[in-house]
C-alpha atoms as a PDB file:
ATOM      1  CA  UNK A   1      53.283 100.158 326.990  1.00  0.00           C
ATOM      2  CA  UNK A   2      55.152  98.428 328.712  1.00  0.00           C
ATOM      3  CA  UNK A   3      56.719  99.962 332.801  1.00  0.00           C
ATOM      4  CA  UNK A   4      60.153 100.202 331.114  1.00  0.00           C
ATOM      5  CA  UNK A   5      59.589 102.019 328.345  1.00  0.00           C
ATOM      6  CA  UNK A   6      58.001 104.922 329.806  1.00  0.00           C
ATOM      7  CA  UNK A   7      61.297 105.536 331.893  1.00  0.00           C
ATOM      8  CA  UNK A   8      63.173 105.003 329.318  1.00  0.00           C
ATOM      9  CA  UNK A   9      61.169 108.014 327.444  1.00  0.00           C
ATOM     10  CA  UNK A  10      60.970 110.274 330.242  1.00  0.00           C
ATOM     11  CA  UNK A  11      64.742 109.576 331.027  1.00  0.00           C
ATOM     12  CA  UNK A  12      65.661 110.869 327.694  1.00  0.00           C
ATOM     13  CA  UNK A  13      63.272 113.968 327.817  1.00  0.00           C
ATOM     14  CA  UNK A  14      65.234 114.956 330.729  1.00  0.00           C
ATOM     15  CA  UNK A  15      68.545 114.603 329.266  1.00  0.00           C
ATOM     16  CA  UNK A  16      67.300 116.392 326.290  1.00  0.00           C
ATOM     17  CA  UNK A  17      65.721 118.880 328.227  1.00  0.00           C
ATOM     18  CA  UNK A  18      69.274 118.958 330.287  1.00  0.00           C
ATOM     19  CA  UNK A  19      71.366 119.677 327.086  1.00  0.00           C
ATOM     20  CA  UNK A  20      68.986 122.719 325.768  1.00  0.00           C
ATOM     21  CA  UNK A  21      69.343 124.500 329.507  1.00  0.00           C
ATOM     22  CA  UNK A  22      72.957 123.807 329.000  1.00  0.00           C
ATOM     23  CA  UNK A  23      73.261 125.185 325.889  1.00  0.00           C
ATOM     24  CA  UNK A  24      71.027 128.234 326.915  1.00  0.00           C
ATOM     25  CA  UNK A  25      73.167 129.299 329.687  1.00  0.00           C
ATOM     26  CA  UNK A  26      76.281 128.970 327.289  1.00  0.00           C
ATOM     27  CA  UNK A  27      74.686 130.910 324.851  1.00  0.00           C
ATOM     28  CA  UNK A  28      74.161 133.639 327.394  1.00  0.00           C
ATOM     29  CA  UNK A  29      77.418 133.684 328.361  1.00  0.00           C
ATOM     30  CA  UNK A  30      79.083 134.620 325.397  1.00  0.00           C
ATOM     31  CA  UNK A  31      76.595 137.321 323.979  1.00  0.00           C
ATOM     32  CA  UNK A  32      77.511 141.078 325.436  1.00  0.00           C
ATOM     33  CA  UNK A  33      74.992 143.377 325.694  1.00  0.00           C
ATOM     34  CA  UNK A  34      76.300 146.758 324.859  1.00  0.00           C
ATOM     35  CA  UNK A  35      74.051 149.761 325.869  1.00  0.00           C
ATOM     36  CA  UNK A  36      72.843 152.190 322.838  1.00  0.00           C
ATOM     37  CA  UNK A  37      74.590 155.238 323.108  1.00  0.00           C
ATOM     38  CA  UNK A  38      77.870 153.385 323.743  1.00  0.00           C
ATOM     39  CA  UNK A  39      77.154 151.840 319.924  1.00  0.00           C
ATOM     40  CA  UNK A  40      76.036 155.219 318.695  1.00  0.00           C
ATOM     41  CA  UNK A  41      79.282 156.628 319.348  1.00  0.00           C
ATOM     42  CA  UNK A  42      81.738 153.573 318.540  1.00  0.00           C
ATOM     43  CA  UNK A  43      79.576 154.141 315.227  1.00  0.00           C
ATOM     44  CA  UNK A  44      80.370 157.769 315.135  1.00  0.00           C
ATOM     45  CA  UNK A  45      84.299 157.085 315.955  1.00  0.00           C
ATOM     46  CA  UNK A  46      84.107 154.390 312.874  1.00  0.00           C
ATOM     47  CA  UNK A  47      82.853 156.993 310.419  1.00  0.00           C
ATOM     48  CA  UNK A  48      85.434 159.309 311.582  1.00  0.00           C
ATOM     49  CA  UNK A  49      88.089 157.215 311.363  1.00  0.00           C
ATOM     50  CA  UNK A  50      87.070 156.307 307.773  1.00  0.00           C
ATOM     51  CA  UNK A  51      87.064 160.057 307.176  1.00  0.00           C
ATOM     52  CA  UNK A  52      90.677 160.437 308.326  1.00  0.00           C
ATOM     53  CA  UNK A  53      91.362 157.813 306.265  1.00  0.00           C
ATOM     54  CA  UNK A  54      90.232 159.489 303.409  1.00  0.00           C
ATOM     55  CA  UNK A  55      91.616 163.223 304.638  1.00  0.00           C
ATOM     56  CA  UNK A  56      95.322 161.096 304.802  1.00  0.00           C
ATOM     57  CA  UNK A  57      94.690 159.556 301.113  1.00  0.00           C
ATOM     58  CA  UNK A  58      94.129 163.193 299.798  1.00  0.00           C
ATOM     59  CA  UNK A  59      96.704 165.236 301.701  1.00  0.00           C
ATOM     60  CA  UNK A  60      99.374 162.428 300.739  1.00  0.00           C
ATOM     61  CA  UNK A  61      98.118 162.759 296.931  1.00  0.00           C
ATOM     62  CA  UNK A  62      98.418 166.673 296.977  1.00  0.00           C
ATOM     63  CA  UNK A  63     102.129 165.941 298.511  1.00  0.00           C
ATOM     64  CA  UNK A  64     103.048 163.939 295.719  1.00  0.00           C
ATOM     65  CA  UNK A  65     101.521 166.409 292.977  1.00  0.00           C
ATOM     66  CA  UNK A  66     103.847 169.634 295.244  1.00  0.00           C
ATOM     67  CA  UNK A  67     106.548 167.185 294.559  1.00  0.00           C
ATOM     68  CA  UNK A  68     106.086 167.322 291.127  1.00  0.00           C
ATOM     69  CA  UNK A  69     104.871 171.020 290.705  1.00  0.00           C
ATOM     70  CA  UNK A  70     108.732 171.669 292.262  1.00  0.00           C
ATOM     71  CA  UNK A  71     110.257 169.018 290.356  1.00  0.00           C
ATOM     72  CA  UNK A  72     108.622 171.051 287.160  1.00  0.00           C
ATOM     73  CA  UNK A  73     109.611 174.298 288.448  1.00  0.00           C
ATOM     74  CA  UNK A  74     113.210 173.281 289.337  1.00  0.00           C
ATOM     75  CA  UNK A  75     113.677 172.208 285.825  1.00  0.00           C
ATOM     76  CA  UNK A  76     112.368 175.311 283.813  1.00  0.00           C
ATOM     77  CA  UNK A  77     113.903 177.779 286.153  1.00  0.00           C
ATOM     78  CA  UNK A  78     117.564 175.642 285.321  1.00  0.00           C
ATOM     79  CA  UNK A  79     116.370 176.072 281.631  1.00  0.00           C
ATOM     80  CA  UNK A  80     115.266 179.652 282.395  1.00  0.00           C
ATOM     81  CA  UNK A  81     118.880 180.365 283.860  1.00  0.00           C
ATOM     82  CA  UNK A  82     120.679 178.587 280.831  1.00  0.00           C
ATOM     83  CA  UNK A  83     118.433 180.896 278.526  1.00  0.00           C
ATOM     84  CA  UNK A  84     119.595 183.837 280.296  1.00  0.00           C
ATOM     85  CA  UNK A  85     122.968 182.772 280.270  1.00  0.00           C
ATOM     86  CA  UNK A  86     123.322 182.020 276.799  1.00  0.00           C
ATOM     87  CA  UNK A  87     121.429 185.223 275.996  1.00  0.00           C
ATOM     88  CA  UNK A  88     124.158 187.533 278.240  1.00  0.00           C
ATOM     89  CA  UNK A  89     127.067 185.653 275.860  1.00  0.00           C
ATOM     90  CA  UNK A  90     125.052 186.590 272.797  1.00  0.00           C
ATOM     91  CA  UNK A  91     124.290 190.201 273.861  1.00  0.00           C
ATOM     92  CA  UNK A  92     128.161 190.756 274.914  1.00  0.00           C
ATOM     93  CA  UNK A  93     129.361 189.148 271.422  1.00  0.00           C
ATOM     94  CA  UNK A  94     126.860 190.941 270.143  1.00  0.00           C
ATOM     95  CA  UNK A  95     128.754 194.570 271.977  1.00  0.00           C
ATOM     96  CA  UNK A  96     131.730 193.276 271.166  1.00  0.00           C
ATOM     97  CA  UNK A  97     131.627 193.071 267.421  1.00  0.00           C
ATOM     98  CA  UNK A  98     129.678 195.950 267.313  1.00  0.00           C
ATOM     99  CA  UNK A  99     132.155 197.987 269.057  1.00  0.00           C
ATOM    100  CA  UNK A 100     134.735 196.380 266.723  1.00  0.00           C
ATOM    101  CA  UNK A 101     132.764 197.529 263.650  1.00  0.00           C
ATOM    102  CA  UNK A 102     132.027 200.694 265.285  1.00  0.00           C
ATOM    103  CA  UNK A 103     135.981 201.199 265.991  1.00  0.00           C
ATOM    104  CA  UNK A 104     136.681 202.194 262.348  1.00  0.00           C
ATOM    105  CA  UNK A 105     140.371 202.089 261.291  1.00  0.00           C
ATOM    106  CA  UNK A 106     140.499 205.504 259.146  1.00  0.00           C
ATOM    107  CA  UNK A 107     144.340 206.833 258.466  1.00  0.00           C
ATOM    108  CA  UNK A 108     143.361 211.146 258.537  1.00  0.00           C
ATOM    109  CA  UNK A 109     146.506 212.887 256.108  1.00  0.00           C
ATOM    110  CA  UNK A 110     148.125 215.587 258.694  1.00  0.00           C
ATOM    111  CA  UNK A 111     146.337 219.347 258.274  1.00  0.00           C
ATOM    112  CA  UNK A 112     149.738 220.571 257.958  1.00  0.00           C
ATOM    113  CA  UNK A 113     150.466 218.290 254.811  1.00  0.00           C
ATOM    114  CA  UNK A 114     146.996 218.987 253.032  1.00  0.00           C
ATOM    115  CA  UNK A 115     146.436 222.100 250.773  1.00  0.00           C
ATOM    116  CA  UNK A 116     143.684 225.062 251.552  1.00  0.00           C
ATOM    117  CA  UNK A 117     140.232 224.188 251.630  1.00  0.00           C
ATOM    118  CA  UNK A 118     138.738 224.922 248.227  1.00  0.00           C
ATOM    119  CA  UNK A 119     135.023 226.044 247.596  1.00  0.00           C
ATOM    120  CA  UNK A 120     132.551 223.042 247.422  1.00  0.00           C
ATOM    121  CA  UNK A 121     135.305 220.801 248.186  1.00  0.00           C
ATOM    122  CA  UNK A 122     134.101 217.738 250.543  1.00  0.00           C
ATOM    123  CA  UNK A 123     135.674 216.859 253.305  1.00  0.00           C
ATOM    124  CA  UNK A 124     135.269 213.288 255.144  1.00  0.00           C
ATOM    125  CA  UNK A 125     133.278 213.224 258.186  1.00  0.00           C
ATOM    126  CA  UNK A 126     136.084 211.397 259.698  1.00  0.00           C
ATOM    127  CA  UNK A 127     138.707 213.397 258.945  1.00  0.00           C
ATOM    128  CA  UNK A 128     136.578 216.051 260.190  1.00  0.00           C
ATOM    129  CA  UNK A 129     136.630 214.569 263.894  1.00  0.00           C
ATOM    130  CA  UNK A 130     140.252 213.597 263.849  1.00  0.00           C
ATOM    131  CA  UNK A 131     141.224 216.856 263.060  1.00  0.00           C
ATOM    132  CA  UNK A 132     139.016 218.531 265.838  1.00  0.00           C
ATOM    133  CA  UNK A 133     140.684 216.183 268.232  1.00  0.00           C
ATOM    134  CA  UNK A 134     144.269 216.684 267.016  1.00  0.00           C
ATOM    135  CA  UNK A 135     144.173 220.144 266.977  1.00  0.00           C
ATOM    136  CA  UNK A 136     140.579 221.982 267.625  1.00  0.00           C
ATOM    137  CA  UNK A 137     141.883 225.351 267.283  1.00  0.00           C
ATOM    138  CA  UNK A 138     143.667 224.897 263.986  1.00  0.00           C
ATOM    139  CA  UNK A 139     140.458 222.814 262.738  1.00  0.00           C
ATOM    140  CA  UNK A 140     139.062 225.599 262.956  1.00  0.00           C
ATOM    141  CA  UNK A 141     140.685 228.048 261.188  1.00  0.00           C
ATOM    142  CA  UNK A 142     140.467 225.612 258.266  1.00  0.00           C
ATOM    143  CA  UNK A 143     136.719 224.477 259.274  1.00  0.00           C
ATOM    144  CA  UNK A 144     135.113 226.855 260.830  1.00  0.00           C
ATOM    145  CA  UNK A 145     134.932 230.021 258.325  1.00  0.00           C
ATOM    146  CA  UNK A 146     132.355 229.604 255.274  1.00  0.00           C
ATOM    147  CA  UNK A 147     130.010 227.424 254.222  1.00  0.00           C
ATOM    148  CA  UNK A 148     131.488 223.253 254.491  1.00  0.00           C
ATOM    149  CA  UNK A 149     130.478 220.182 252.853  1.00  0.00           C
ATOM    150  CA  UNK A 150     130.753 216.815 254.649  1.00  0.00           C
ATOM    151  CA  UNK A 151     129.904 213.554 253.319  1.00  0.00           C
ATOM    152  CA  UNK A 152     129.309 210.217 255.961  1.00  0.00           C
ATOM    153  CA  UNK A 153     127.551 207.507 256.574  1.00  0.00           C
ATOM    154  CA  UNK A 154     124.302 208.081 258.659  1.00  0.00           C
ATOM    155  CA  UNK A 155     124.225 206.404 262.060  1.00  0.00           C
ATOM    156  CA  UNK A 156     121.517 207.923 263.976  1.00  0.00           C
ATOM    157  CA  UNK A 157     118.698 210.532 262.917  1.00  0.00           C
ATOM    158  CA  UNK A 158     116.325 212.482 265.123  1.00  0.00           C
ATOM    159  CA  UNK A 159     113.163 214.413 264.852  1.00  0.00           C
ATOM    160  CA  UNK A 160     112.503 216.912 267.680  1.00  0.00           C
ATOM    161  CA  UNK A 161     108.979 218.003 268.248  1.00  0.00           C
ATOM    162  CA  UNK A 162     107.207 221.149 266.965  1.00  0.00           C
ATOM    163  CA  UNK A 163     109.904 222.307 264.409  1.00  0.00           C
ATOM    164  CA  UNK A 164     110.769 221.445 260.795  1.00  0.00           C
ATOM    165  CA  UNK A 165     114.067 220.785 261.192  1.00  0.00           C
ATOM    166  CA  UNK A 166     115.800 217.134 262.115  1.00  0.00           C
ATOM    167  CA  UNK A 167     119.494 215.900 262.666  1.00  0.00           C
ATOM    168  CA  UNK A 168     121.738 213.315 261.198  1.00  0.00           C
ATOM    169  CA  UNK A 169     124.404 211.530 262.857  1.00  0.00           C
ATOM    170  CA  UNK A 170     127.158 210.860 261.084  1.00  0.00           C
ATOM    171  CA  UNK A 171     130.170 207.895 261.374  1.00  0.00           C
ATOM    172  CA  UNK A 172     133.012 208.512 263.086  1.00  0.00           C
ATOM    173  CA  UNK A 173     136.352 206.886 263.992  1.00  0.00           C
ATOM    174  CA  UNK A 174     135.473 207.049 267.736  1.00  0.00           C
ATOM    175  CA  UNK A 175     131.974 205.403 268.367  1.00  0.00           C
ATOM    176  CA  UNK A 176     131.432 207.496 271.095  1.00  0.00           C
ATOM    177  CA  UNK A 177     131.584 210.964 268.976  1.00  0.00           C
ATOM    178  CA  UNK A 178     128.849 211.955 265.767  1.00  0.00           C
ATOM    179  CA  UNK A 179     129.058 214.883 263.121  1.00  0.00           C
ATOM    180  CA  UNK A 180     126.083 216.145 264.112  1.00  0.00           C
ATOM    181  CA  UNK A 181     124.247 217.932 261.570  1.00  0.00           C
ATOM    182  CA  UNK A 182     121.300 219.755 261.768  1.00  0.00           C
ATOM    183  CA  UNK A 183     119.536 219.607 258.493  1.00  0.00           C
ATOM    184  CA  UNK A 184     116.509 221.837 257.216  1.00  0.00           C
ATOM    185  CA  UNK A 185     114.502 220.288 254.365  1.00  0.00           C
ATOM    186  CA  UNK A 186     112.937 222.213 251.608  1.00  0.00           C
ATOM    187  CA  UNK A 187     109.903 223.167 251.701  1.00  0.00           C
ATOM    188  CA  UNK A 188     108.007 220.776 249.964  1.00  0.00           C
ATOM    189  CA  UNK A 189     108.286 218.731 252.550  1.00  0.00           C
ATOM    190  CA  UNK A 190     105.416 219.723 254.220  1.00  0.00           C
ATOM    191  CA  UNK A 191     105.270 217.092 257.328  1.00  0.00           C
ATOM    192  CA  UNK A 192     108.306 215.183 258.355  1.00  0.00           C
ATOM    193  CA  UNK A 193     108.427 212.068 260.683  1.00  0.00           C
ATOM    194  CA  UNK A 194     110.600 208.845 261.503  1.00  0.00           C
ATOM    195  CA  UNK A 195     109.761 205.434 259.994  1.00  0.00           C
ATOM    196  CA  UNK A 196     110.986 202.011 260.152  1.00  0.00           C
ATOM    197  CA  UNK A 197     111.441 202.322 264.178  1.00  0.00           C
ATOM    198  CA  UNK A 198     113.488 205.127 263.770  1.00  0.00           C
ATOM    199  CA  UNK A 199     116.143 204.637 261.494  1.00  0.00           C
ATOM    200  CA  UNK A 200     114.687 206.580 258.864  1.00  0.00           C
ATOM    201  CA  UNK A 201     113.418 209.859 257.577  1.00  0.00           C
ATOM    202  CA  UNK A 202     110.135 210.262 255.295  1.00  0.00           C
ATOM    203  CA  UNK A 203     108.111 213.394 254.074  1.00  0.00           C
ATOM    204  CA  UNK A 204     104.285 213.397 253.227  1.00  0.00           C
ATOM    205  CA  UNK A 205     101.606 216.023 252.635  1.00  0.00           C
ATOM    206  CA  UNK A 206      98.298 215.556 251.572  1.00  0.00           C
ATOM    207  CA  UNK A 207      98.307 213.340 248.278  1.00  0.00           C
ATOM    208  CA  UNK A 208     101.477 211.490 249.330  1.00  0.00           C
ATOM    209  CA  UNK A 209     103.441 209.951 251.867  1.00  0.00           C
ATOM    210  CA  UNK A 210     105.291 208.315 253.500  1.00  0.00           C
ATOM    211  CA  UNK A 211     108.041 208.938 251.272  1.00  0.00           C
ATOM    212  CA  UNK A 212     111.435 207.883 252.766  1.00  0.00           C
ATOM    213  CA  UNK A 213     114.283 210.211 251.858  1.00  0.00           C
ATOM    214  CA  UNK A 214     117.442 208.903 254.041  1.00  0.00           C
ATOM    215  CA  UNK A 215     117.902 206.318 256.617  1.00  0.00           C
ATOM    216  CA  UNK A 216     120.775 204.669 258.765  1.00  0.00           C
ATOM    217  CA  UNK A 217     123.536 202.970 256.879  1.00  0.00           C
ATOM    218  CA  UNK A 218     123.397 205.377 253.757  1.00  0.00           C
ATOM    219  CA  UNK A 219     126.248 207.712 252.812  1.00  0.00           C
ATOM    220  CA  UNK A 220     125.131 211.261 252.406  1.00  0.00           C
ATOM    221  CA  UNK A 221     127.088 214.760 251.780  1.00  0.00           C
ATOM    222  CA  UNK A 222     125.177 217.642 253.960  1.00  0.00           C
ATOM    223  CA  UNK A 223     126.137 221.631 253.683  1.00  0.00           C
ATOM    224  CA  UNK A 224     126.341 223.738 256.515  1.00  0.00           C
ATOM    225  CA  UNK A 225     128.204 225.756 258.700  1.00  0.00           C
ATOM    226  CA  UNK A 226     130.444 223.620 261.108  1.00  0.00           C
ATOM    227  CA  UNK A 227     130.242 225.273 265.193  1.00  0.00           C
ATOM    228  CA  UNK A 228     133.107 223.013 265.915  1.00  0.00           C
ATOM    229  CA  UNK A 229     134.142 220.347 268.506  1.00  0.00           C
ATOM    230  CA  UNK A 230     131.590 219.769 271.622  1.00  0.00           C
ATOM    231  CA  UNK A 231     130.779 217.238 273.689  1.00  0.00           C
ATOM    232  CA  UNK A 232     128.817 214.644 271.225  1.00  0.00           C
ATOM    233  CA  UNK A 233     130.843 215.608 268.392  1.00  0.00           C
ATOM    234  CA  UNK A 234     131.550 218.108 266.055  1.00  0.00           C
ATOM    235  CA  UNK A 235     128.348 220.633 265.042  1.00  0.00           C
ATOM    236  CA  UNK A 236     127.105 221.251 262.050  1.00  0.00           C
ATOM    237  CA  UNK A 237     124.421 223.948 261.830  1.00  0.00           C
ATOM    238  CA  UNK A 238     121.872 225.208 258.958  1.00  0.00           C
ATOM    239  CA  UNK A 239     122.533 221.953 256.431  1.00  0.00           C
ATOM    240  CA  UNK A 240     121.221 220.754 253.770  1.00  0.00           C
ATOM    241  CA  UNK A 241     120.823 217.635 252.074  1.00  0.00           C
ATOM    242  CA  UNK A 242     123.045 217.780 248.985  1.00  0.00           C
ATOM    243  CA  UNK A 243     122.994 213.776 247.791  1.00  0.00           C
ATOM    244  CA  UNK A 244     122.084 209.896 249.159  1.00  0.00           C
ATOM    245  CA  UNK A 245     123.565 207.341 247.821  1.00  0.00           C
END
């Protein structure tokens, strides 16, 4: 080989050695050593961030499903108002034309222009009131001596507890007034009770019953004594049931 070429080698050996120092030492430079509990907790901050991350994705989830729970709420408690509303109008039209059917126009003749009460004669449970009111003591001097029939239409009934007899509540012109008659029934009617929620009267013994005898909205004629006018009404004591119809 010849003087030449053997420089020529070792002259590129030394550049190529040259270039790998180079790039050593560049290498070096850019590579940062970071010590290991420094990268232990940048690790630890990373997973907490990711948690936050997470925490903010839920909580702004549950704020959009409260958003929508009071959205829901706000409508049914406008429909909930409307009901109520609505239910207020029916319940005072309700009042209203009850009260109207309640306020009974019933024309009463004058006691002065009628003739003397005969036996077993009937008198309306209406006129009955109005003359009380009119003129309670004269009402009673045509009333209030003897035995008195009344026929009207049953309103109300009771039952009190522990004794036989019950009472019916008779129609009147003034909705806030009754006849009032206490009624004994015979005594075949072993056991009496209400039925139907209350707006009727039924016997029963042993073999039978319930058997419903009278009930709101019939007409009836009761006998008795009549105590005269008080505050619910006019009193009728001692009665019986004479008819139902």
């Amino acid at each position: 080989m010849k003087a030449g070429d053997i420089v020529r080698q070792i002259t590129v050996g030394v550049l190529v050695l040259a270039a790998i120092g180079c790039a050593s030492i560049a290498l070096a430079q850019d590579t940062v050593t970071i010590p290991k509990a420094r990268l232990a907790e940048l690790e630890r901050k990373e997973v907490e961030l990711d948690k936050l991350k997470k925490e903010l994705s839920r909580t702004q989830g549950e704020k959009e499903q409260l958003k929508g729970e009071q959205e829901r709420l706000k409508a049914e408690k406008a429909q909930l108002k409307k009901a109520k509303e609505e239910a207020e109008a029916k319940a005072t039209a309700t009042a209203a034309a009850a009260q109207k059917e309640s306020t009974v126009s019933h024309v009463t003749p004058p006691m002065a222009s009628l003739p003397s009460l005969k036996p077993g004669e009937v008198v309306d449970a209406m006129d009955l009131m109005n003359h009380y009111v009119a003129d309670a003591a004269a009402a009673e001097q045509r009333y209030g001596k003897g035995t008195l029939q009344v026929r009207g239409q049953v309103v109300g009934l009771e039952k009190p507890m522990f004794v036989r007899h019950y009472t019916l509540l008779l129609k009147t012109a003034d909705p806030q007034k009754r006849v009032v008659c206490t009624v004994h029934p015979p005594e075949t009617y072993k056991t009496l009770y209400t039925v139907k929620n209350g707006t009727a009267m039924a016997w029963g013994d042993e073999r039978h019953g319930p058997v419903t005898f009278v009930q709101v909205g019939q007409t009836v004629v009761v006998e008795g004594k009549c105590k005269g006018l008080r505050n619910s009404g006019v009193v009728m004591t001692g009665c019986a049931l004479k008819s139902v119809r």
